[in-house]
Protein backbone atom coordinates (compact mmCIF):
# COMPACT_ATOMS: atom_id res chain seq x y z
CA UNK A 1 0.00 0.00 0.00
CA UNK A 2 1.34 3.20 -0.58
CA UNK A 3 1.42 5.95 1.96
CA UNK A 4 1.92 9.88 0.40
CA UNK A 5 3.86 11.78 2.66
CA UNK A 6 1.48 14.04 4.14
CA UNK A 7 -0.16 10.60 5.73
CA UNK A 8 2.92 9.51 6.80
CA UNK A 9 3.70 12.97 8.77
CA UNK A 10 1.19 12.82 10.24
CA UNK A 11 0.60 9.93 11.46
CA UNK A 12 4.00 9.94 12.81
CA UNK A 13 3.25 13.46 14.52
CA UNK A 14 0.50 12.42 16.35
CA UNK A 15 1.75 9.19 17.20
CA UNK A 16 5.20 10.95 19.24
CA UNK A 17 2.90 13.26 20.97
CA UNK A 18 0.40 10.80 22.11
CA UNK A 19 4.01 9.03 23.61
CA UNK A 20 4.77 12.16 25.01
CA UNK A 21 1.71 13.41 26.57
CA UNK A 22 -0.95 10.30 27.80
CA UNK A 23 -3.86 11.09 29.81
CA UNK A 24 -1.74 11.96 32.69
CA UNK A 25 1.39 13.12 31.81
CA UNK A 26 3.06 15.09 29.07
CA UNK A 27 6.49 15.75 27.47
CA UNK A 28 8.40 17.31 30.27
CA UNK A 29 6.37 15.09 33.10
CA UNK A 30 3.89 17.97 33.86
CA UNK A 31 -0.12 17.45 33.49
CA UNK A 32 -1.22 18.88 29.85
CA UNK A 33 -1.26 22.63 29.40
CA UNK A 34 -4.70 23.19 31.23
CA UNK A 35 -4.92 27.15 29.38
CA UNK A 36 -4.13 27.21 25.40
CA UNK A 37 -3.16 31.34 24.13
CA UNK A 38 -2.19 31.31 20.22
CA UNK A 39 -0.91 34.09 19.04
CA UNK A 40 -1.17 34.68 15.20
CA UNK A 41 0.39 37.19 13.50
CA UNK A 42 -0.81 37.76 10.35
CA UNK A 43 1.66 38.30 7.42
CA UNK A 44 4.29 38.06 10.00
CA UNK A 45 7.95 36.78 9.21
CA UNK A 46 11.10 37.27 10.74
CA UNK A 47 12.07 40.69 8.92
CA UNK A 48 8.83 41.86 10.35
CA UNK A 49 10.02 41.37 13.87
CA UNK A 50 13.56 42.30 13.22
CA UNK A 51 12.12 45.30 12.42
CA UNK A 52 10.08 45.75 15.76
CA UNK A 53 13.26 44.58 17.70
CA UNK A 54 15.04 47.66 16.48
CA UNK A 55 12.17 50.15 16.89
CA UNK A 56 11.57 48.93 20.27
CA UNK A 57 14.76 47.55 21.83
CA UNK A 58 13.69 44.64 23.25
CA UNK A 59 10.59 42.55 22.75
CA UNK A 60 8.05 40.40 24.46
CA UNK A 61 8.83 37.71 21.63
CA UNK A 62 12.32 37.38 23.20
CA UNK A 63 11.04 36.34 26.43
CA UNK A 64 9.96 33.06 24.91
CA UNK A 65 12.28 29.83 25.88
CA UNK A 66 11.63 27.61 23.13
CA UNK A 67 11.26 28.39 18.96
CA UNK A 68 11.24 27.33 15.49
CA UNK A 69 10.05 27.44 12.26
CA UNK A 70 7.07 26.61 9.98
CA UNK A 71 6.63 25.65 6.01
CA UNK A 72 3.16 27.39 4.99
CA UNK A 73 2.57 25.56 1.89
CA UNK A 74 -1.23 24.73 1.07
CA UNK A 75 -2.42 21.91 -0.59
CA UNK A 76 -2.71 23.57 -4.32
CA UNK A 77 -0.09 26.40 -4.18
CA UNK A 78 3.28 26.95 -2.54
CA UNK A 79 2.12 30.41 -1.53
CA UNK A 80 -0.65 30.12 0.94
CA UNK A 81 -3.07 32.53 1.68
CA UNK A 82 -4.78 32.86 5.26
CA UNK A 83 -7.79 30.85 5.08
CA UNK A 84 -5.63 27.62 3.94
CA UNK A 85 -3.08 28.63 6.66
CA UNK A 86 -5.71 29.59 8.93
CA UNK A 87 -7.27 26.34 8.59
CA UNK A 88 -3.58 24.63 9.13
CA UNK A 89 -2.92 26.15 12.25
CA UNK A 90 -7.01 25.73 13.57
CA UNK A 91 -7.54 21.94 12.30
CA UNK A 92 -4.44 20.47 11.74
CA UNK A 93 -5.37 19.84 7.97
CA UNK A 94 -3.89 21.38 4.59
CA UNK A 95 -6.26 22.48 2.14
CA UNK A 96 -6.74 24.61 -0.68
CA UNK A 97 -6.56 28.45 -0.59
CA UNK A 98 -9.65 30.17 -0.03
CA UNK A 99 -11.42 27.77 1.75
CA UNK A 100 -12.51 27.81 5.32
CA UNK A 101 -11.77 24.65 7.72
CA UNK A 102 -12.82 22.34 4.91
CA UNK A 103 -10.77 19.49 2.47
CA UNK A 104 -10.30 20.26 -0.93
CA UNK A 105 -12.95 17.97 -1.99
CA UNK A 106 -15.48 19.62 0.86
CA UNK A 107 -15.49 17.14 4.02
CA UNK A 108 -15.72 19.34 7.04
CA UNK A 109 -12.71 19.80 9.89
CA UNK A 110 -13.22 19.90 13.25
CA UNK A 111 -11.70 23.31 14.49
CA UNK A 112 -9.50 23.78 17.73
CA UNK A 113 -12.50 25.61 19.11
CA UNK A 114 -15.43 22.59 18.50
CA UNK A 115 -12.24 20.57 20.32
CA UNK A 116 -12.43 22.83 23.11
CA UNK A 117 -16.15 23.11 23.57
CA UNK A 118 -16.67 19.64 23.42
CA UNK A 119 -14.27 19.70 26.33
CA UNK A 120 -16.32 22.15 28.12
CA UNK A 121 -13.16 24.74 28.12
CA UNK A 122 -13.83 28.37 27.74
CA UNK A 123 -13.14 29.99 24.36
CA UNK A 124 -12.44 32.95 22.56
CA UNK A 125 -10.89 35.00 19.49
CA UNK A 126 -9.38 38.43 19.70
CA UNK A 127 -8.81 40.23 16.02
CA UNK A 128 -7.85 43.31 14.79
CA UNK A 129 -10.45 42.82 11.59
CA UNK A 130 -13.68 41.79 10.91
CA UNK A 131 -14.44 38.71 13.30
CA UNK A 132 -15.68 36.77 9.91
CA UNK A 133 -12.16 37.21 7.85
CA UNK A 134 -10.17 34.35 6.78
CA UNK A 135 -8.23 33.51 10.05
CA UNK A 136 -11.04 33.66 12.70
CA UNK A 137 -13.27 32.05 10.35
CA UNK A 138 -10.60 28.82 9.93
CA UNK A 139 -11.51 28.87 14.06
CA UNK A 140 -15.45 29.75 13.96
CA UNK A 141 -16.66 28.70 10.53
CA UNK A 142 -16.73 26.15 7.30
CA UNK A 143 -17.19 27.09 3.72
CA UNK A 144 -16.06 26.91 0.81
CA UNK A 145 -14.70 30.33 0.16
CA UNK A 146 -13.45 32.69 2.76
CA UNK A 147 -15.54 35.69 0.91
CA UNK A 148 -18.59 34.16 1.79
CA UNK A 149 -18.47 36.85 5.19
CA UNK A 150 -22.70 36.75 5.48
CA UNK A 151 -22.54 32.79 5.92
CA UNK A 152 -19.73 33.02 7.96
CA UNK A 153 -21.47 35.83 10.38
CA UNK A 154 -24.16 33.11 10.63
CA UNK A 155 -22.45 30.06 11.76
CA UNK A 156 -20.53 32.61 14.39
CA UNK A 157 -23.74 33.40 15.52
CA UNK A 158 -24.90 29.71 15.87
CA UNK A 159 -21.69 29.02 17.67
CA UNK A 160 -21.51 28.14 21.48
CA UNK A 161 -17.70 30.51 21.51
CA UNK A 162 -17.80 32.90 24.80
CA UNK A 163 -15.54 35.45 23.97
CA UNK A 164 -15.69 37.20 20.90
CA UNK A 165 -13.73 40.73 20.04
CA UNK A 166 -12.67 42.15 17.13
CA UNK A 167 -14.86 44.04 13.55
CA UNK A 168 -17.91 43.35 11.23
CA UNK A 169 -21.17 44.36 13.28
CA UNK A 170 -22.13 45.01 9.51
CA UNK A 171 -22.55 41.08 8.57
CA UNK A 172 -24.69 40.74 11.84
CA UNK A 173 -27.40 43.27 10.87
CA UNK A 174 -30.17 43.27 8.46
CA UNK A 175 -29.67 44.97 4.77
CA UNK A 176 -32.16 48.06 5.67
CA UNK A 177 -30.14 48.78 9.07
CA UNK A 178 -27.35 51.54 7.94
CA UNK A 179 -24.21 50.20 7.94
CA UNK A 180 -25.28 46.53 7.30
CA UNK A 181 -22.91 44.76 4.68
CA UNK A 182 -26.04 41.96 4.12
CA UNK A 183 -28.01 41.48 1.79
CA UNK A 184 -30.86 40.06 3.61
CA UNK A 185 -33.00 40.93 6.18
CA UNK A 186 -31.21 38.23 9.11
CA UNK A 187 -30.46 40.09 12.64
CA UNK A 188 -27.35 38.19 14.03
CA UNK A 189 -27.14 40.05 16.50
CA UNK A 190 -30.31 39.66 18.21
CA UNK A 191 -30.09 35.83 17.97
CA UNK A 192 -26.57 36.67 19.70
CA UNK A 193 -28.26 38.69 22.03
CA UNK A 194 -30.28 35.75 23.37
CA UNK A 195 -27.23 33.53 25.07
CA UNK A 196 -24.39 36.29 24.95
CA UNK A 197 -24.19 39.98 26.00
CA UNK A 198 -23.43 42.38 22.79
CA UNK A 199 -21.31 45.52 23.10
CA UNK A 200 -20.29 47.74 20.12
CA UNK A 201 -18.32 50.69 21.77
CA UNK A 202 -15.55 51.75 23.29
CA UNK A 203 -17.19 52.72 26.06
CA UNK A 204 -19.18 49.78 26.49
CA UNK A 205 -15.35 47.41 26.61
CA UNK A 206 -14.19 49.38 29.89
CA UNK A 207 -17.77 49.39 31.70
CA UNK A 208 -17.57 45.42 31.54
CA UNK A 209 -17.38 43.87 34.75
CA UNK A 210 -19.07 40.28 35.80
CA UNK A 211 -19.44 38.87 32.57
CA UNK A 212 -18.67 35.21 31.79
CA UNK A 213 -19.43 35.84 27.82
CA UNK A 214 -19.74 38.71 25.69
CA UNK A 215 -19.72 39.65 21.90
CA UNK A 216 -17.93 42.54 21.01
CA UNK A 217 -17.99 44.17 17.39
CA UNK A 218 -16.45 47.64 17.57
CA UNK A 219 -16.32 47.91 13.82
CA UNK A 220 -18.87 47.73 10.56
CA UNK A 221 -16.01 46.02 8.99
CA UNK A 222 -12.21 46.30 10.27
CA UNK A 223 -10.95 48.09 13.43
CA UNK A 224 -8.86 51.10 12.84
CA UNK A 225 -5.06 50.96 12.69
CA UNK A 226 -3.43 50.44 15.61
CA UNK A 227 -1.94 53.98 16.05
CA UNK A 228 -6.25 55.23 15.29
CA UNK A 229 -7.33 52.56 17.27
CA UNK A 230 -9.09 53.43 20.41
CA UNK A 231 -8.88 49.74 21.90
CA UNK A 232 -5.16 47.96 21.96
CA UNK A 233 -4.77 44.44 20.89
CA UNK A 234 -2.95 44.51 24.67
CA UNK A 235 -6.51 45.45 26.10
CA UNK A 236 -8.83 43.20 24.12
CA UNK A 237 -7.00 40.02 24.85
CA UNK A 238 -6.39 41.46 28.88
CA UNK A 239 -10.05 41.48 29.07
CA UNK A 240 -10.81 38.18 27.24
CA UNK A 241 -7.74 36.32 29.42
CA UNK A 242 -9.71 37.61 32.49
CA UNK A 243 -13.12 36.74 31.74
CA UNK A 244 -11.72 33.07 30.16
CA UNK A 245 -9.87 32.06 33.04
CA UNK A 246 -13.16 33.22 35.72
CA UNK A 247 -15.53 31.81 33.76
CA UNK A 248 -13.09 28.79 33.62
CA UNK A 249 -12.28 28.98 37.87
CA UNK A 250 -16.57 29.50 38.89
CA UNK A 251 -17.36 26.61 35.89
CA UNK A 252 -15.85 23.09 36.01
CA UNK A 253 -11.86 24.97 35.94
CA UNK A 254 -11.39 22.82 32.98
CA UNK A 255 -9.41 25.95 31.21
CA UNK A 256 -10.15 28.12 27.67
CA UNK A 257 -8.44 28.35 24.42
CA UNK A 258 -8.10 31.65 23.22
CA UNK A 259 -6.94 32.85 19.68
CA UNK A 260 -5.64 36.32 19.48
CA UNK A 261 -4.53 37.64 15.51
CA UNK A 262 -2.38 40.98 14.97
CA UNK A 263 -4.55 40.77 11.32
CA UNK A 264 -3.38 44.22 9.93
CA UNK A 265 0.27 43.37 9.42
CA UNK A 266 -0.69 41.42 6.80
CA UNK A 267 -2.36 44.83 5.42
CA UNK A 268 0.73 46.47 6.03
CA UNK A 269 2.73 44.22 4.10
CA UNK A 270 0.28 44.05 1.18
CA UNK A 271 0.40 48.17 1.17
CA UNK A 272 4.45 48.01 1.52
CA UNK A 273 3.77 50.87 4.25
CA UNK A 274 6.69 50.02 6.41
CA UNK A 275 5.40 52.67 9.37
CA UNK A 276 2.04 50.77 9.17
CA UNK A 277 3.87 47.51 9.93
CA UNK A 278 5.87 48.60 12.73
CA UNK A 279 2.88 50.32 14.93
CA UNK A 280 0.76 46.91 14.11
CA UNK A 281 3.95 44.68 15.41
CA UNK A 282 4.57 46.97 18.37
CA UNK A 283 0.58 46.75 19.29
CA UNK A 284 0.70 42.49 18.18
CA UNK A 285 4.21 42.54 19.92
CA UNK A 286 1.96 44.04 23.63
CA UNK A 287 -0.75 41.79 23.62
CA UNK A 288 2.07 38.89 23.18
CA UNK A 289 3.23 40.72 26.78
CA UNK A 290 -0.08 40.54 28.28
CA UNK A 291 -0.53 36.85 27.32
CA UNK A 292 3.25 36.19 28.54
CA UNK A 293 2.20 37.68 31.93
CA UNK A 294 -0.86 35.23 32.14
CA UNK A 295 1.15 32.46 31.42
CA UNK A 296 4.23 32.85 34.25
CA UNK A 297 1.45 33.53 36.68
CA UNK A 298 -0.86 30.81 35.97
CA UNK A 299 1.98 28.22 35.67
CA UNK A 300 -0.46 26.17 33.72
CA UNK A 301 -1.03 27.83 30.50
CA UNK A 302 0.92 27.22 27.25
CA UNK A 303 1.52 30.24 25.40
CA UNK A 304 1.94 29.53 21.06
CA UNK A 305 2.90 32.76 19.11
CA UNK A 306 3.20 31.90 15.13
CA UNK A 307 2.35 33.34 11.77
CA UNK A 308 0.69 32.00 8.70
CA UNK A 309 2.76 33.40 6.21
CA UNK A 310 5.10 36.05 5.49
CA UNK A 311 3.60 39.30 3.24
CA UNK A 312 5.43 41.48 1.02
CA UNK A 313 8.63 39.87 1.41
CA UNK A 314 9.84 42.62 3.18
CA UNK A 315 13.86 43.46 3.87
CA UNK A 316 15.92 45.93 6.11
CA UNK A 317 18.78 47.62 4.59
CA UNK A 318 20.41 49.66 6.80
CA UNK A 319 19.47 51.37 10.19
CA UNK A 320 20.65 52.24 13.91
CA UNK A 321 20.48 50.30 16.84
CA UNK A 322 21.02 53.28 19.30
CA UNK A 323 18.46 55.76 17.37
CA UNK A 324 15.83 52.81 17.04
CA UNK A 325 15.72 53.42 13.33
CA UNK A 326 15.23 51.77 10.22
CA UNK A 327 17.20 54.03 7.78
CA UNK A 328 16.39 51.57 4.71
CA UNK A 329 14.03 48.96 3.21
CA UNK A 330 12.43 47.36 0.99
CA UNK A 331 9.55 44.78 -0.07
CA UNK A 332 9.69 42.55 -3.00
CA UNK A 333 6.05 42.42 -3.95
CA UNK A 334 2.30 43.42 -2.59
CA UNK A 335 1.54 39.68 -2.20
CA UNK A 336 2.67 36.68 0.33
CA UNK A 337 5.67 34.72 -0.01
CA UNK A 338 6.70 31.09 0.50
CA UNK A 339 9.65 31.20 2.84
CA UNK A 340 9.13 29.28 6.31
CA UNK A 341 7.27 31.65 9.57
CA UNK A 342 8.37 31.69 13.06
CA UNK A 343 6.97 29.80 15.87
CA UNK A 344 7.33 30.61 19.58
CA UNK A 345 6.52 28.67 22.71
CA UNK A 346 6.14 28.70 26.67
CA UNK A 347 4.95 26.75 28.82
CA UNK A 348 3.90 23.30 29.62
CA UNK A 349 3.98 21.56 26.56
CA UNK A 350 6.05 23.87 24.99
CA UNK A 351 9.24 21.80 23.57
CA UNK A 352 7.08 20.51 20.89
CA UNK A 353 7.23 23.34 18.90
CA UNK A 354 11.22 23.65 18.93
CA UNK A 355 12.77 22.94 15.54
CA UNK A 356 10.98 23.14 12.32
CA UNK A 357 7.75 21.78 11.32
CA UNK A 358 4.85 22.40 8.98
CA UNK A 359 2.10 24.64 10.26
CA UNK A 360 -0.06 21.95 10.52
CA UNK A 361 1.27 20.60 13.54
CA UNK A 362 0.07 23.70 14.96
CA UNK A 363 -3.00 22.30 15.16
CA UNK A 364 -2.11 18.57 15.55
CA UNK A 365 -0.20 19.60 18.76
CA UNK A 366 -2.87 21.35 20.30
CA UNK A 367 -5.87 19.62 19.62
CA UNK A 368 -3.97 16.42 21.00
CA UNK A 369 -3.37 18.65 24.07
CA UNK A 370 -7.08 19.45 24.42
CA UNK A 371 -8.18 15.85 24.06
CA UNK A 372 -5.98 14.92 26.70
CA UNK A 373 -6.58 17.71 29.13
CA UNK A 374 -8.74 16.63 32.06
C-alpha cells in the first residue's frame, strides 16, 4: 500500500505526541497545558520582527524559551493565503486556498474551538479585523470560500464561543439597518443577544465587569489601525484572558483556548507601508506581553505565538540600533511569499514546537493537548 507523505507525517506526529503526553502526563512530566493562548500574526515573518526589535529595543517575543520554524505551503499552491493557513494552524489539515476549515474535496474539519467546547473549556478570538475574515473564520466557521463573510457571520452566531472581540457588526445586521454589509433581512445580532451579551463601543469594553461571555464588534467592517485605534490588541486580549480564566475557575476549571490575531500586518505588508507595519507589530508585539504575563502567573497555560505566512517579502537595509531606526528597506512584492514563519513557545507543553515543522502541527499539537486535558 502506498502511503503519500502528508499521511505519513502525520501519522507519525501524532503518534510521538500521544508518547509524550498520555492522559496523565506530558512531554516534560507535567499534566497537559490546562490554558491554550495562540498568538497569530498575520503576514508576520522574521524581517517583520527584526524590524520591531530595532524600533523597540527589546521585545516580548524574546522572552519566549523555546522556537522554530514553519513551512506554509497549502495543498494547491506553494504560496498560501490565510484561510488555507488559517485552517492549518485551527484543524491540523492542509487544504486549498480560499477555503474555510474544509478538504479540498469539501469534508468538514473539526476546528481547535469545537475541540475545546466539546471539552467544556472556555473559548475565545481576539482580532484586529472583521471577526468573519479568513483567520477567525478557519476557528469559527466552514465554507467553501473565505468571501462568503454573510454565511460566515451566521455560523458565528450559531456558535456556542464565549468570547468574541474584534470588527464586522455590519454582517450581523439586516440589509435596511445603515451600515449593514447583508443582503438580507437576518439580525445576528439579536439571535446573539439571546445567550451572549453584545457591546459595540468603546465605552461599552471598559464598563464590563461580571461577565462570563460577551460579543464585542467595535467595527462595521475592520478596526482602525493600531496607532487610530481606540482599543489595543494589549486590552482586548487582557479582558478576554480575564473573563476566560473566571468563567473557567466559577465553571468546572477545565481551562479556555483563546486565539488572538495581529490581522493588519498582513495589510501592512500588502500596502508596503513600512510605518504601518511597525505600529501593528509593536501593538501584536503588547498583547504577546499581556498573554506572557498570564502564562508565568498561571503556571499552567501554554503560550503559542506563530504566523501564517510572510507578506510582502519585506527586507531591512540599513538602520541604527542606538536611534531605534530603520534608515532603509524594501519589499519585493504586494503579495505573500513562500519562505518558512516563526513559531514561539512557553509553557507546559512547549518543547514541541522547537525545531521546524509544517504549520499543521500547529494544530495537531494542540488539539492532541485538548483531548488529553482533564
Amino acid at each position: 500500500m502506498k502511503i503519500r507523505v502528508f499521511d505519513l507525517t502525520k501519522i507519525l506526529s501524532v503518534f510521538l505526541l500521544a508518547a509524550a503526553c498520555s492522559m496523565t502526563t506530558c512531554a516534560e512530566g507535567t499534566l497537559p497545558p490546562k490554558n491554550i493562548i495562540l498568538f497569530i500574526g498575520d503576514g508576520m515573518g522574521v524581517s517583520q520582527i527584526s524590524a520591531a526589535k530595532i524600533v523597540k529595543g527589546r521585545l516580548n517575543l524574546e522572552q519566549f524559551d523555546v522556537s522554530g520554524l514553519l513551512t506554509t505551503h497549502s495543498s494547491n499552491s506553494l504560496v498560501t493565503d490565510s484561510a488555507a493557513a488559517g485552517t492549518a494552524l485551527a484543524t491540523g489539515y492542509k487544504t486549498n486556498n480560499g477555503v474555510i476549515s474544509l478538504l479540498p474535496e469539501g469534508t468538514r474539519l473539526k476546528t481547535i474551538v469545537e475541540y475545546a467546547i466539546e471539552k467544556n473549556k472556555a473559548t475565545g478570538i481576539v482580532v484586529s479585523s472583521s471577526i468573519t475574515h479568513a483567520t477567525p473564520a478557519t476557528f469559527l466557521a466552514h465554507t467553501g470560500s473565505r468571501k462568503n463573510h454573510s454565511e460566515i457571520a451566521e455560523q458565528i452566531a450559531q456558535s456556542d464561543v464565549d468570547v468574541l472581540f474584534g470588527g464586522g457588526w455590519g454582517y450581523f445586521i439586516p440589509q435596511n439597518i445603515a451600515g449593514s454589509l447583508r443582503s438580507d433581512n437576518k439580525d445576528l445580532l439579536a439571535e446573539i443577544k439571546v445567550s451572549r451579551q453584545v457591546i459595540q463601543t468603546e465605552q461599552e469594553f471598559l464598563n464590563l465587569s461580571s461577565v462570563d461571555s460577551v460579543v464585542g464588534l467595535f467595527a462595521a467592517k475592520h478596526l482602525k489601525e493600531a496607532k487610530f485605534r481606540q482599543l489595543s490588541l494589549a486590552q482586548l486580549t487582557a479582558k478576554a484572558i480575564h473573563i476566560l480564566a473566571a468563567k473557567s475557575e466559577s465553571k468546572n476549571n477545565k481551562g479556555f483556548f483563546l486565539m488572538i490575531e495581529g490581522s493588519q500586518i498582513d495589510w501592512a505588508g500588502h500596502q508596503n507601508d513600512e510605518a504601518y507595519l511597525l505600529s501593528e507589530m509593536l501593538d501584536f508585539d503588547a498583547a504577546v506581553g499581556v498573554g506572557l504575563d498570564y502564562a508565568r502567573e498561571s503556571q499552567q497555560t501554554l503560550l503559542i505565538v506563530t504566523s501564517d505566512h510572510e507578506t510582502g517579502g519585506f527586507t531591512i537595509h540599513n538602520g541604527s540600533l542606538n536611534n531605534k531606526r530603520i534608515s532603509s528597506s524594501s519589499f519585493a512584492s504586494t503579495r505573500h511569499t513562500a519562505v518558512m514563519v516563526p513559531v514561539f513557545a512557553y509553557g507546559p507543553g512547549s518543547s514541541l514546537f522547537s525545531g521546524i515543522h509544517d504549520n499543521t502541527s500547529i494544530g495537531q499539537n494542540i488539539i492532541q493537548y485538548i483531548n488529553h486535558s482533564h
